[in-house]
Protein backbone atom coordinates (compact mmCIF):
# COMPACT_ATOMS: atom_id res chain seq x y z
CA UNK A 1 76.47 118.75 69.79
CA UNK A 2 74.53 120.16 73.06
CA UNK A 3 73.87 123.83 72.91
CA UNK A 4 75.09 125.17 76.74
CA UNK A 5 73.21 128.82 77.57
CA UNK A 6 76.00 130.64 79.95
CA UNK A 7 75.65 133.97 81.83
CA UNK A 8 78.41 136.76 82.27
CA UNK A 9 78.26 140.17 83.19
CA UNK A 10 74.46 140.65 82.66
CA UNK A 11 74.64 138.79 79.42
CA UNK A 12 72.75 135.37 78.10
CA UNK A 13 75.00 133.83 75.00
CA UNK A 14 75.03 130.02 74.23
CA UNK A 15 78.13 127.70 73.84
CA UNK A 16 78.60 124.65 71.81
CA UNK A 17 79.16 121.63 74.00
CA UNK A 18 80.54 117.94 73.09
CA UNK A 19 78.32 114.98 73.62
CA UNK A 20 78.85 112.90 76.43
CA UNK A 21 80.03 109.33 75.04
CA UNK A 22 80.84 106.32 76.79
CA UNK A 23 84.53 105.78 76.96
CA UNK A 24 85.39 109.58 77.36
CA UNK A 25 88.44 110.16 79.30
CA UNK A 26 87.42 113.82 81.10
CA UNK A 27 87.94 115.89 84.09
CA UNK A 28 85.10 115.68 86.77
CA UNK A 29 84.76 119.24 85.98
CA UNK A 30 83.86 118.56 82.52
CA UNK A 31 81.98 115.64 83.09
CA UNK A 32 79.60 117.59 84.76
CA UNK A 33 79.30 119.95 81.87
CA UNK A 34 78.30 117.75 78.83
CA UNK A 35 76.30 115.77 81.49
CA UNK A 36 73.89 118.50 82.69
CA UNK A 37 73.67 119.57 79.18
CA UNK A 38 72.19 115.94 78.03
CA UNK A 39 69.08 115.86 80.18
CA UNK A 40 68.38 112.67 78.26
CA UNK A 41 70.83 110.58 79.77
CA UNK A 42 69.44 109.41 82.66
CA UNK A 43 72.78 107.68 84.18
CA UNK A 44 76.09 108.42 83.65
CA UNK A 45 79.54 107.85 85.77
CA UNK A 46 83.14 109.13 85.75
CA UNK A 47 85.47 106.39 86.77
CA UNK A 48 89.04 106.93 87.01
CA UNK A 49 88.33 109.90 83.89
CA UNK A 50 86.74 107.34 81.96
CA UNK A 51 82.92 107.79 81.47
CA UNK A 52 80.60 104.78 81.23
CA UNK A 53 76.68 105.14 80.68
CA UNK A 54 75.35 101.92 81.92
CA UNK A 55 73.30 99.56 79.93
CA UNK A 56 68.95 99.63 80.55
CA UNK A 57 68.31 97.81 83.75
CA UNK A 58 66.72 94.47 84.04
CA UNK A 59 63.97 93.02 86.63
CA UNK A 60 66.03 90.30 87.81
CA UNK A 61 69.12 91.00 87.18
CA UNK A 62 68.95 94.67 88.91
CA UNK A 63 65.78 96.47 89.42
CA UNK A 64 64.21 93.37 92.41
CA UNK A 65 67.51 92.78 94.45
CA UNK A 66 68.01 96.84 94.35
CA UNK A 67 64.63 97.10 95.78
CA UNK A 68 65.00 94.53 98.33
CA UNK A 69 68.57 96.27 99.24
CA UNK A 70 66.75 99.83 99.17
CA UNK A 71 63.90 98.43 101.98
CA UNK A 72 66.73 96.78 103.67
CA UNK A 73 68.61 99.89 104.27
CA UNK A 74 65.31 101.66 105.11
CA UNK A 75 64.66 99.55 108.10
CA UNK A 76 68.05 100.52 109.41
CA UNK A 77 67.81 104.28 108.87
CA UNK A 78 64.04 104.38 110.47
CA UNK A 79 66.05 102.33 114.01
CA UNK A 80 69.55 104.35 113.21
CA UNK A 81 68.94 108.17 114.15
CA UNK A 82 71.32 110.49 112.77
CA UNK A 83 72.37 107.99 109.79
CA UNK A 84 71.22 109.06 105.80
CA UNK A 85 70.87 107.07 103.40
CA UNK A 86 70.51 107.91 99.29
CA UNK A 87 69.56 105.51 96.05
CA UNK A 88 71.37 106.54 93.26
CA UNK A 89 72.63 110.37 94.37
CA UNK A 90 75.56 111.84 92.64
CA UNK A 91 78.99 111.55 94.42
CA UNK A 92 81.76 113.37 93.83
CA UNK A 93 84.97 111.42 94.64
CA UNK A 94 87.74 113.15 93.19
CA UNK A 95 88.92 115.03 90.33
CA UNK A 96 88.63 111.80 88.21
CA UNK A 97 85.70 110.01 89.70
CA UNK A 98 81.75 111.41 90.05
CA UNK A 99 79.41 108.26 90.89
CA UNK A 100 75.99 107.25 90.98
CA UNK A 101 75.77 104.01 93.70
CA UNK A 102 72.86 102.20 93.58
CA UNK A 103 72.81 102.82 97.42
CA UNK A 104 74.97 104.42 99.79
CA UNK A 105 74.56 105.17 103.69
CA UNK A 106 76.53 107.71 105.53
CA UNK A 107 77.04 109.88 108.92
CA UNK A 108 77.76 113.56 108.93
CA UNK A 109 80.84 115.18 109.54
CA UNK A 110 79.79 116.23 112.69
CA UNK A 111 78.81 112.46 113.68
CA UNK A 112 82.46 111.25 111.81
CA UNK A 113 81.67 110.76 108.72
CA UNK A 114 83.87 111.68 105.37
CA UNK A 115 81.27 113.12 103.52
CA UNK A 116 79.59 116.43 103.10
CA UNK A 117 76.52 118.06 101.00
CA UNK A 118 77.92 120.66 98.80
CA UNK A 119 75.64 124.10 98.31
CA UNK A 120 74.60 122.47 95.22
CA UNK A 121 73.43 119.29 96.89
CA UNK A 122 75.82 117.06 95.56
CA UNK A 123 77.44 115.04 98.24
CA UNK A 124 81.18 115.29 98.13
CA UNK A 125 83.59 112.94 99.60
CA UNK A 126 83.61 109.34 100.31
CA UNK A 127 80.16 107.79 102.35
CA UNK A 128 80.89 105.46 104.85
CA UNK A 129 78.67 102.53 103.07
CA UNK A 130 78.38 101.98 99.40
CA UNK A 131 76.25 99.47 97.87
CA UNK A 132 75.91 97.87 94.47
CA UNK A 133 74.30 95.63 92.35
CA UNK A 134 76.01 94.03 89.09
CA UNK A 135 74.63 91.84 86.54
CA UNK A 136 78.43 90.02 86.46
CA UNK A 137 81.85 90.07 88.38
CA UNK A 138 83.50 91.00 85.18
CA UNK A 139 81.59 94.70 85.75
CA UNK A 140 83.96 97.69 86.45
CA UNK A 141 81.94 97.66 89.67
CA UNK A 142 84.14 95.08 91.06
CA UNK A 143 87.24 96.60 89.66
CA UNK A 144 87.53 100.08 88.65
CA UNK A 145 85.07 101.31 91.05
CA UNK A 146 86.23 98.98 93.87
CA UNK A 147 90.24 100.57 93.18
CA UNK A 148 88.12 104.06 93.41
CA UNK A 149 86.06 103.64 96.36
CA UNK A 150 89.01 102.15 98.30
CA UNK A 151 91.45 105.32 97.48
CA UNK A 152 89.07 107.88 98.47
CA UNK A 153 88.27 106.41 101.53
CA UNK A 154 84.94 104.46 101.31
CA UNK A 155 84.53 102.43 104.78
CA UNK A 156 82.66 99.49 103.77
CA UNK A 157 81.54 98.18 100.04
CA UNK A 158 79.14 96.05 98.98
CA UNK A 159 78.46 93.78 96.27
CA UNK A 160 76.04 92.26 94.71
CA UNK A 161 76.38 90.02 91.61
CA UNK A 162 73.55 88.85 90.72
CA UNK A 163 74.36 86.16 88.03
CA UNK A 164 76.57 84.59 90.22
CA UNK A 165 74.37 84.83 92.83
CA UNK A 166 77.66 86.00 94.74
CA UNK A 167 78.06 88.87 97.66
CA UNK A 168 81.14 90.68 98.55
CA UNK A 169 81.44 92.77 101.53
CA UNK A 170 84.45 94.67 101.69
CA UNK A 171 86.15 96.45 104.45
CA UNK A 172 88.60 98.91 104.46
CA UNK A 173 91.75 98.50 106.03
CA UNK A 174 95.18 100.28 105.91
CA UNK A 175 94.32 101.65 102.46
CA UNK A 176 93.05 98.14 101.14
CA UNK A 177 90.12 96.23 100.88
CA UNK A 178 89.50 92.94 102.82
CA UNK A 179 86.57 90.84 102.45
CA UNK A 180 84.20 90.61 105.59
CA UNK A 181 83.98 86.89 106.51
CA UNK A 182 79.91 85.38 107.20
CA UNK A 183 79.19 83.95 110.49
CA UNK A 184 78.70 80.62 110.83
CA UNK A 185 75.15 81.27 110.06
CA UNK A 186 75.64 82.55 106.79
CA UNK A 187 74.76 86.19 107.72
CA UNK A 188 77.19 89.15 107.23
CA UNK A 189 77.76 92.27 109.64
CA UNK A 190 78.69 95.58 109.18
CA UNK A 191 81.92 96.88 111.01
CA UNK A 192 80.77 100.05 110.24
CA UNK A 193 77.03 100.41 111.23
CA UNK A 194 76.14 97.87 113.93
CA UNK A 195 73.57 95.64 113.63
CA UNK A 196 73.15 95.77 109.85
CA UNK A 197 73.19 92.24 109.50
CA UNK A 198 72.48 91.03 105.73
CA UNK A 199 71.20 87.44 105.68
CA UNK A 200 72.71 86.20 101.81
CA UNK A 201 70.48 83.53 101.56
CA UNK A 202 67.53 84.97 102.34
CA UNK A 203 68.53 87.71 99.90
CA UNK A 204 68.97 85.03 97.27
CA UNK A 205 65.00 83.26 97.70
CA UNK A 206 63.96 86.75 97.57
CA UNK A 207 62.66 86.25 101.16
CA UNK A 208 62.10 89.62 102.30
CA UNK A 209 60.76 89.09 105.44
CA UNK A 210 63.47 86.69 106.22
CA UNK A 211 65.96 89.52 104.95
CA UNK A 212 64.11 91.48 107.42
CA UNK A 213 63.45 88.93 110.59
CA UNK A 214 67.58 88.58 110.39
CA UNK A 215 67.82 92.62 110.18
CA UNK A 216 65.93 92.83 113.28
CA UNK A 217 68.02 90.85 115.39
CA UNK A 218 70.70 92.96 114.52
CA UNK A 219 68.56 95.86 115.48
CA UNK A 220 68.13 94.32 118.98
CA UNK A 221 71.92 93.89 119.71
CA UNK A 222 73.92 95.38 122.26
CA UNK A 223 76.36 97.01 119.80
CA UNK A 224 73.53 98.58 118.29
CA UNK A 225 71.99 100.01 121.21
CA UNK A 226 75.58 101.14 121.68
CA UNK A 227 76.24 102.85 118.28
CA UNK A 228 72.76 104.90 118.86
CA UNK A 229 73.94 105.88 122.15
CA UNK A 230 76.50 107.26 120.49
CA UNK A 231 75.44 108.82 117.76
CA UNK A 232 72.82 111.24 120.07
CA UNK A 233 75.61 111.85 122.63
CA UNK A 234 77.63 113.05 119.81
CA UNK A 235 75.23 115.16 117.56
C-alpha cells in the first residue's frame, strides 16, 4: 500500500493509499489518487471505471508505426497554425474515463474546439482527433475506448491495428461513429482537419517519405488553404 503525504490547516500527516491494479472499477477522482501515488507506473487508463495498465510496448507492433504517426502529425501542426497536438497527455473524459492516446490533435475553445487545459495542465474534454495504435482488433481500443470517445464527443478516431495491418478512421456523426471511406487511391482524409491525408499503404511499407509526399498534397489543397484562413480570422 502507497503512503499519500496530505496537507491541512498548516499540517503535513500521511495517508494510506490502495494500489492501483488492473481491473479496478474507480471514480476518475480516485483514479487519479492511487495513480499519482505509484510514480512507477508509467501508463495507466480509466475506461468506463475500469482501470487497465497496458502491457510493455513492442518495436513493431507499437513503438515504429507510433513514431511514423507522431512525425506525421508534426508535419501538419508545423503547416496548421493555431492547431496542438500531444503524444500520450492525460485526458480527462468524464467521471468514468481519464486517457492516455497515443496521439491526439485539437483546436482551442476559442478556435471551436471541445477541449480545454485545466490549471493543472491536464486537458479536459474531448480533442477533436484521437489517434491509436493496437497490437489487435480484439484491444479495448476498438471497443471500450471507441464507445468512450464517441459519447464524450471525440470528432474523428483513428486506428491503427497493427497485426492486421488494418486502419479505421472513424467519424462522428449524430452521436455514432461511421467509418471514413478511402479514395479511390487508397488514401484517407480528415473531415475534421483538411488536408491531413494518411496514405495506408505507404504507412504499411514503412515508407515515410511516401507517408509524407501524400501529406503534402494535402497540405497544398484548397480546403486547406481554406481551414488556415480560418483559423487566423478566427483567433
Amino acid at each position: 500500500m502507497a503512503v499519500q503525504t496530505l496537507e491541512r490547516g498548516g499540517e503535513t500527516f500521511s495517508q494510506d493509499v490502495p494500489p492501483l491494479m488492473a481491473g479496478d472499477r474507480l471514480s476518475r477522482a480516485e483514479f487519479e489518487r492511487r495513480y499519482r501515488c505509484q510514480p512507477h507506473i508509467k501508463k495507466a487508463e480509466l475506461i468506463e471505471g475500469v482501470v487497465y495498465t497496458p502491457s510493455p510496448v513492442t518495436f513493431a507492433g507499437h513503438a515504429d508505426p507510433h513514431h511514423r504517426l507522431v512525425t506525421w502529425t508534426g508535419v501538419y501542426l508545423a503547416a496548421t497554425p493555431g492547431v496542438q497536438g500531444g503524444d500520450n497527455a492525460t485526458v480527462r473524459l468524464d467521471n468514468l474515463n481519464e486517457v492516455q492516446p497515443d496521439i491526439l490533435l485539437r483546436l482551442e475553445p476559442a478556435l471551436g474546439g471541445r477541449s480545454r487545459i485545466d490549471e493543472d495542465d491536464f486537458i479536459a474534454g474531448a480533442p477533436e482527433l484521437i489517434i491509436e495504435v493496437a497490437a489487435t482488433s480484439a484491444n479495448y481500443d476498438m471497443h471500450d475506448k471507441k464507445r468512450a470517445y464517441a459519447r464524450s464527443g471525440v470528432a474523428e478516431y483513428l486506428v491503427v491495428l497493427t497485426w492486421e495491418k488494418a486502419v479505421h478512421w472513424f467519424v462522428l456523426r449524430a452521436g455514432e461513429y461511421v467509418e471514413l471511406t478511402p479514395g479511390e487511391d487508397g488514401v484517407l482524409r480528415s473531415e475534421i482537419f483538411p488536408g491531413l491525408w494518411l496514405d495506408v499503404a505507404a504507412l504499411w511499407r514503412q515508407d515515410l517519405p511516401g507517408l509524407l509526399a501524400m501529406l503534402q498534397q494535402g497540405l497544398q489543397s484548397e480546403a486547406h488553404a481554406a481551414f488556415v484562413e480560418r483559423l487566423r480570422t478566427t483567433a
